[in-house]
C-alpha atoms as a PDB file:
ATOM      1  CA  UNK A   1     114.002 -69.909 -69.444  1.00  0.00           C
ATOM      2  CA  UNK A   2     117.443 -70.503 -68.441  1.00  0.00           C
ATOM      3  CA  UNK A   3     119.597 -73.182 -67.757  1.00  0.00           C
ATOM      4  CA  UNK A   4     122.638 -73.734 -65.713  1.00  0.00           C
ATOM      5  CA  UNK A   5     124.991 -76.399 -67.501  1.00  0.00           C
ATOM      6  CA  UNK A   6     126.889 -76.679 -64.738  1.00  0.00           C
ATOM      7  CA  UNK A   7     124.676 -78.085 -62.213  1.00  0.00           C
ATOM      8  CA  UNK A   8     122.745 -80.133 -65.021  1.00  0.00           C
ATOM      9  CA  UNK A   9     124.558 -84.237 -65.732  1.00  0.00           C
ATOM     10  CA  UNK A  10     125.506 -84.670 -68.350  1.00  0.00           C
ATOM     11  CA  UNK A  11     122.907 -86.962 -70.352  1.00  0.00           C
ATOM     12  CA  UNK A  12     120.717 -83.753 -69.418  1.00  0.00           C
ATOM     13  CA  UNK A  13     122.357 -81.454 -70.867  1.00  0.00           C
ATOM     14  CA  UNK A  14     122.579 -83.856 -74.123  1.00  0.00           C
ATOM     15  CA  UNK A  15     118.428 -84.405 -73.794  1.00  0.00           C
ATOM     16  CA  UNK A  16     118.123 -80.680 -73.483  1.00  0.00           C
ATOM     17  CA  UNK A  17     120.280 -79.789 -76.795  1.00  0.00           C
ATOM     18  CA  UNK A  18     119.515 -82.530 -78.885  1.00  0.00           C
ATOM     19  CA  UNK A  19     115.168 -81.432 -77.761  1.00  0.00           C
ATOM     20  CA  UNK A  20     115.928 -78.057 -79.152  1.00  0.00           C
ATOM     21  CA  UNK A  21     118.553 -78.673 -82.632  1.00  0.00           C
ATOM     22  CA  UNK A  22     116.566 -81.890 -83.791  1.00  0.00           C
ATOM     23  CA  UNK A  23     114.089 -80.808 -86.569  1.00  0.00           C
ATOM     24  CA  UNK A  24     110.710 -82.717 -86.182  1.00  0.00           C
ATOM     25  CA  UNK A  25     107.707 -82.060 -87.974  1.00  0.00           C
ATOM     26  CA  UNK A  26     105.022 -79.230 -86.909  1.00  0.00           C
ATOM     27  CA  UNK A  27     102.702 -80.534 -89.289  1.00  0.00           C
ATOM     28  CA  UNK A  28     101.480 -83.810 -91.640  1.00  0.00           C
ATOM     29  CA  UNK A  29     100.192 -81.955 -94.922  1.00  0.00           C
ATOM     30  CA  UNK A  30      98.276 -83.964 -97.318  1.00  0.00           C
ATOM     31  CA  UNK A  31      95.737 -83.487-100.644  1.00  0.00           C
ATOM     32  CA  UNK A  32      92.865 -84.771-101.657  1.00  0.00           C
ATOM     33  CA  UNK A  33      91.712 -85.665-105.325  1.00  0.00           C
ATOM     34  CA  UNK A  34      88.115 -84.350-106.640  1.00  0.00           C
ATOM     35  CA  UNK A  35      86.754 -88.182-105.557  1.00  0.00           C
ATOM     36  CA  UNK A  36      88.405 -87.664-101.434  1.00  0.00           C
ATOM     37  CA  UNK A  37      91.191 -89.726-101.988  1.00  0.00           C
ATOM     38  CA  UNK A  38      94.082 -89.364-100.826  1.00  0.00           C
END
């Protein structure tokens, strides 16, 4: 996919960069004890 910065505003191109460099989780990852707690 490609993307011309130069026809995108501004705040666009800021949504687009920040969507793709911000870390965010893939994945919650918890354990249980023998009794199914958590």
């Amino acid at each position: 996919m490609l993307f011309d910065f130069e026809v995108l505003a501004p705040e666009n191109r800021y949504k687009l960069l920040v969507a793709t460099v911000v870390p965010r989780p893939i994945a919650w990852v918890v354990t249980r004890d023998l009794d199914g707690r958590l």
